[in-house]
Protein backbone atom coordinates (compact mmCIF):
# COMPACT_ATOMS: atom_id res chain seq x y z
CA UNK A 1 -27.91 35.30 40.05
CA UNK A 2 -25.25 35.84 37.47
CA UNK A 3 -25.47 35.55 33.78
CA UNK A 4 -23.78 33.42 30.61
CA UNK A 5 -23.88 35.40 26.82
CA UNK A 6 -23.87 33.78 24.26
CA UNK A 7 -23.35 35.52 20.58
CA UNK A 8 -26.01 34.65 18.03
CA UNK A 9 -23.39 34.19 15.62
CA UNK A 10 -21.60 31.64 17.02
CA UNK A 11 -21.33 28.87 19.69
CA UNK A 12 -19.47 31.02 22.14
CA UNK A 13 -20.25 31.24 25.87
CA UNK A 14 -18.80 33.88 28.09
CA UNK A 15 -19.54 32.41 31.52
CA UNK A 16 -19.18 34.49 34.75
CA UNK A 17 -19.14 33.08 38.07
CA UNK A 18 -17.88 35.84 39.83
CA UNK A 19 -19.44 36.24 43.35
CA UNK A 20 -18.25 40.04 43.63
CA UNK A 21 -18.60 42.69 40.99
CA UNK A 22 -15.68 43.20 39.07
CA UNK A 23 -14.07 46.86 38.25
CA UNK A 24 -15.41 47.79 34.74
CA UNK A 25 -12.39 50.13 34.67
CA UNK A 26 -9.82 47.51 34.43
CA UNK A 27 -9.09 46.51 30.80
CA UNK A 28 -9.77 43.07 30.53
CA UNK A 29 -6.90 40.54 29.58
CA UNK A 30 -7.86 36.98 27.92
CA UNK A 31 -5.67 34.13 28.87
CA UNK A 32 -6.42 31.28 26.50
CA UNK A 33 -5.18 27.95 28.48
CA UNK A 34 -3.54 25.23 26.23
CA UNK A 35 -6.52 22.45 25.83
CA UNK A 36 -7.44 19.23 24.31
CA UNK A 37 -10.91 19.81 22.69
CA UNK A 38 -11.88 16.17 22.40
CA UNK A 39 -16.25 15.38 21.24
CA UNK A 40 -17.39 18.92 21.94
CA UNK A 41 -15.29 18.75 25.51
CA UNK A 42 -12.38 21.01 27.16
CA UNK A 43 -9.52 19.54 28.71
CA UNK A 44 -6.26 21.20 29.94
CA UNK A 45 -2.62 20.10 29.78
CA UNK A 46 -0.51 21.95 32.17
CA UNK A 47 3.44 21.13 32.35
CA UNK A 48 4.84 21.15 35.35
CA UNK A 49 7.90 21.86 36.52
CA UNK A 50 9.12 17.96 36.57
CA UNK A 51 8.38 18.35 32.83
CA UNK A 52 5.56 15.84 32.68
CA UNK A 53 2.31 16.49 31.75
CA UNK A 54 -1.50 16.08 33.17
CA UNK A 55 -4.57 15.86 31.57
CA UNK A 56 -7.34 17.32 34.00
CA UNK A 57 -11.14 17.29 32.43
CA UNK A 58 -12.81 20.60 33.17
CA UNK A 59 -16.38 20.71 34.06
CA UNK A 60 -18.68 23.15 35.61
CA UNK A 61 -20.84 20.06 36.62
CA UNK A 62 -18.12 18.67 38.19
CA UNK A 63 -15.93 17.64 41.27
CA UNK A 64 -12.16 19.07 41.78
CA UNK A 65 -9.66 15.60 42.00
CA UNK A 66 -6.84 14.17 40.89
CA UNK A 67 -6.64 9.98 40.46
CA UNK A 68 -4.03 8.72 43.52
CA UNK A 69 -2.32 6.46 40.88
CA UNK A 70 -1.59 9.81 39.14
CA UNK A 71 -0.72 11.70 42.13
CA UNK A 72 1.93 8.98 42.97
CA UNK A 73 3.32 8.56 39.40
CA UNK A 74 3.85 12.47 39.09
CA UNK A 75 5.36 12.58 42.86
CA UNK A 76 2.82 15.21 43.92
CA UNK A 77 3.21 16.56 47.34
CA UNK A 78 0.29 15.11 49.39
CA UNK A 79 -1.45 17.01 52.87
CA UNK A 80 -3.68 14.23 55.29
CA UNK A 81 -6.37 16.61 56.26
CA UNK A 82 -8.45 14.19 58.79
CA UNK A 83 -9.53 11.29 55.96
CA UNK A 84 -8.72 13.25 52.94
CA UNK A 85 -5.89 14.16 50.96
CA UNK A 86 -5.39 17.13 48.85
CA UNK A 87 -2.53 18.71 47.03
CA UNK A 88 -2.02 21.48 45.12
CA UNK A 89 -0.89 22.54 41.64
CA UNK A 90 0.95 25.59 41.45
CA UNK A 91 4.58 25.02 39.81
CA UNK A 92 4.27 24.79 35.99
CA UNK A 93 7.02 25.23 33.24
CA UNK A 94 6.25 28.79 31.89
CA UNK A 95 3.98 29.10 29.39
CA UNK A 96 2.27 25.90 30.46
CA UNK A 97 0.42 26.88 33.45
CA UNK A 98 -3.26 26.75 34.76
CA UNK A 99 -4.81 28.61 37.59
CA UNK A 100 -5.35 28.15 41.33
CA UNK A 101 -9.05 26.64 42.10
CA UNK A 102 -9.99 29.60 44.55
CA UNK A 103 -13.20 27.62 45.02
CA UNK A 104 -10.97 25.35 47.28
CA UNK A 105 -8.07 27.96 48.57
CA UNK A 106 -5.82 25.94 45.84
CA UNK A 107 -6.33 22.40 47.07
CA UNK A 108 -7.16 20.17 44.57
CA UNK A 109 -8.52 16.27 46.52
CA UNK A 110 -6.86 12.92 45.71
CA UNK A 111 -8.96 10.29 45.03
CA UNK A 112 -8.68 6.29 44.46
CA UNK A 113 -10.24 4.95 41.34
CA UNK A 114 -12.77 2.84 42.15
CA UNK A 115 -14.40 -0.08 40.65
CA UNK A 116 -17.46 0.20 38.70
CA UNK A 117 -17.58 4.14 38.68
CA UNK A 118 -18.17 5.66 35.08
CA UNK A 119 -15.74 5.39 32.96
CA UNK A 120 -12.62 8.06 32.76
CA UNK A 121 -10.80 7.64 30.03
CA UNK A 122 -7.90 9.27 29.27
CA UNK A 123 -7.93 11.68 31.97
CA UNK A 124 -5.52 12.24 34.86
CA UNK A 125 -8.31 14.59 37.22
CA UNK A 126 -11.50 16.78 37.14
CA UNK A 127 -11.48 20.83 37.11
CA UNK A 128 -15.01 21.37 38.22
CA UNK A 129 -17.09 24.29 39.62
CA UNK A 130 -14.43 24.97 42.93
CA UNK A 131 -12.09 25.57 39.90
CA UNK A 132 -14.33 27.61 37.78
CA UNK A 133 -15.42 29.70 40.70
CA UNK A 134 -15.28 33.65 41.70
CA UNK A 135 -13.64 34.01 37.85
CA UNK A 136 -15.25 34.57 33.85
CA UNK A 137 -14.44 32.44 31.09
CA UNK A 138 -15.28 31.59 27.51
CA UNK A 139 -16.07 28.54 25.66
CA UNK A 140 -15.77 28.95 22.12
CA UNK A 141 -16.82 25.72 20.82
CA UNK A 142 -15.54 26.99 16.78
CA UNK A 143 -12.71 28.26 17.92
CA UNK A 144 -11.72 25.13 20.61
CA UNK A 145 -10.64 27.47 22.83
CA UNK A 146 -10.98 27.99 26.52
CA UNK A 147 -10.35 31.37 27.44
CA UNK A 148 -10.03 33.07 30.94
CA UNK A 149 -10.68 36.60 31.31
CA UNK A 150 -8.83 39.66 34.01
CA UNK A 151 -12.02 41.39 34.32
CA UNK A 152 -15.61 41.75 32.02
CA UNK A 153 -15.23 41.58 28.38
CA UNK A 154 -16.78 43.87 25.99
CA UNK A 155 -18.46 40.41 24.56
CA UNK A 156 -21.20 41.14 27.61
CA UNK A 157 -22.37 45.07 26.13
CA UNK A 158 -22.93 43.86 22.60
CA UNK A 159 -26.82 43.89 21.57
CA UNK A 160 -26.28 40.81 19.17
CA UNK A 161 -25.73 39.02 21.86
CA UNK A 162 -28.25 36.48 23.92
CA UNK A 163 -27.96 36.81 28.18
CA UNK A 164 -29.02 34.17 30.18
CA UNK A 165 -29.39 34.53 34.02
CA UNK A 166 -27.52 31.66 35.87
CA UNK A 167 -28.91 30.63 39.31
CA UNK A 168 -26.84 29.18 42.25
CA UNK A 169 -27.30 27.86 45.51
CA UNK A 170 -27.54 29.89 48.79
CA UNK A 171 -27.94 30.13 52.48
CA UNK A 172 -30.38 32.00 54.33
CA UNK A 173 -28.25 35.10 54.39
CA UNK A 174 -27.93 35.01 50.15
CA UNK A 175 -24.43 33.52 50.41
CA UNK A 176 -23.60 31.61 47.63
CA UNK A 177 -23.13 27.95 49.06
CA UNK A 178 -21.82 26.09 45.59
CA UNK A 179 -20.75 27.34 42.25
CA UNK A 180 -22.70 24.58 39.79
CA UNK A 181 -24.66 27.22 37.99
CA UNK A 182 -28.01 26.26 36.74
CA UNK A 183 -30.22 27.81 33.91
CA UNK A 184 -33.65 27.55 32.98
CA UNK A 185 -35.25 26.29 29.00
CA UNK A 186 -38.94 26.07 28.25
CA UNK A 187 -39.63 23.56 26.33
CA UNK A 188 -42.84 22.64 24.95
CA UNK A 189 -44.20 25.26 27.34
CA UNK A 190 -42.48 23.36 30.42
CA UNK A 191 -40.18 24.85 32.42
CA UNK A 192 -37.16 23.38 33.08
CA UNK A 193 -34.13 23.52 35.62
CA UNK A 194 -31.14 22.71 34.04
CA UNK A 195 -27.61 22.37 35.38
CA UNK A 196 -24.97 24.49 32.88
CA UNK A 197 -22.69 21.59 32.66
CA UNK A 198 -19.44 21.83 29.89
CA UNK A 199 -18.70 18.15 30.67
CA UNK A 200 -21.64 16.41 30.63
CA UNK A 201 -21.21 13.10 28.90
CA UNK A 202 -23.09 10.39 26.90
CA UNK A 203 -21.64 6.69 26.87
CA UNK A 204 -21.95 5.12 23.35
CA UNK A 205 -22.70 1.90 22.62
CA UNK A 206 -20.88 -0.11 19.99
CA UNK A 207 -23.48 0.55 17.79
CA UNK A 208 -24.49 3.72 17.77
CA UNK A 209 -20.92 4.54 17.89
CA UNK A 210 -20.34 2.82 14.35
CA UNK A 211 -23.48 4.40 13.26
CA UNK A 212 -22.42 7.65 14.00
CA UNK A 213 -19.02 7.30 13.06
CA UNK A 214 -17.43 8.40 16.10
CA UNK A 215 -13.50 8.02 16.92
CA UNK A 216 -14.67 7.62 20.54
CA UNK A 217 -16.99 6.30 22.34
CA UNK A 218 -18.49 9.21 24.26
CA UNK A 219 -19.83 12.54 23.06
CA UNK A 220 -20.83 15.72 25.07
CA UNK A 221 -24.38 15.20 26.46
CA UNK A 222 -26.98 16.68 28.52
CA UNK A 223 -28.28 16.91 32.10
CA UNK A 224 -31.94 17.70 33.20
CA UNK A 225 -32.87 18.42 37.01
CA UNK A 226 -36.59 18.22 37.76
């Protein structure tokens, strides 16, 4: 088990998914990564060396992909491992970088789009938990800011703030198996499992998006595991 705090204060999340303990002694460096904060959802913009951009949704809920059609318009370098392909990003212009997924030893799949899936959007790819893995970050939601951190923050020893034990899935042996970390709420007295998930989405309809006044037509949902 690992734990999210949150400040009272604020919408802030400092999420650690570290599977090893990490040297209190080291002073921690943030690295805030260059997003799009689009309905209460991150998404990074790395350049890469070519000088052309991608647009990669980030979600702890999530699968790690890039679409083909993108893969082939940016020239990607492509590996055949048995019936899957897999690249990987790691040549950026400077300044305009994003990390290695060490959930996946830096490969990042390609996959086709297919028909009938839910819809994308504007997004070239998915960051999900292989990409999130074995490191700490912080959402803050006020700030629209995604923030990776070198080692703990001091954001974890304040009193103000609220901890929350994440749970994830393991073998027999207590070996963490997947990253998607997963959080309980009581509501109404009932006990929930919940899956932590930064891009869960809800589809509007053309109604309720008028009613709401929404530019687009999703939002950042929910997601509830019995």
């Amino acid at each position: 088990m690992k734990e999210a705090v949150m400040s009272s204060a604020v919408r802030t999340v400092v999420f650690g998914l570290l599977a090893l303990s990490v040297n209190a002694q080291d002073k921690p460096i943030k690295i805030v990564l260059q997003v799009k904060y689009v309905e209460d959802r991150f998404f990074v913009e790395p350049v890469l060396e070519s000088g052309k951009s991608i647009l990669l949704f980030t979600d702890t809920g999530g699968g790690l992909f890039i679409y083909k059609d993108v893969a082939e318009r940016l020239k990607l370098d492509l590996t055949t491992e048995g019936e899957n392909q897999t690249t990987e990003l790691n040549k950026f212009k400077a300044g305009s970088s994003i990390p290695q997924p060490l959930g996946s030893s830096g490969k990042i799949y390609i996959f086709p789009k297919q028909t009938g899936q839910m819809p994308t959007g504007f997004y070239d790819g998915m960051l999900g938990q292989q990409w999130f893995a074995d490191r700490i970050w912080t959402f803050d939601y006020p700030k629209k800011q995604l923030s990776l951190w070198s080692s703990t923050p001091k954001i974890i020893e304040k009193k103000s703030a609220h901890r929350i034990t994440l749970g994830f899935q393991t073998n027999t042996n207590g070996k963490r198996q997947l990253n998607f970390p997963r959080i309980q709420v009581e509501i109404d007295g009932e006990t929930l499992e919940m899956l932590f998930d930064t891009g869960a989405t809800t589809f509007l309809t053309k109604d309720a998006r008028e009613t709401l006044k929404r530019r687009w037509g999703v939002r950042a949902g929910y997601r509830v595991y019995n």
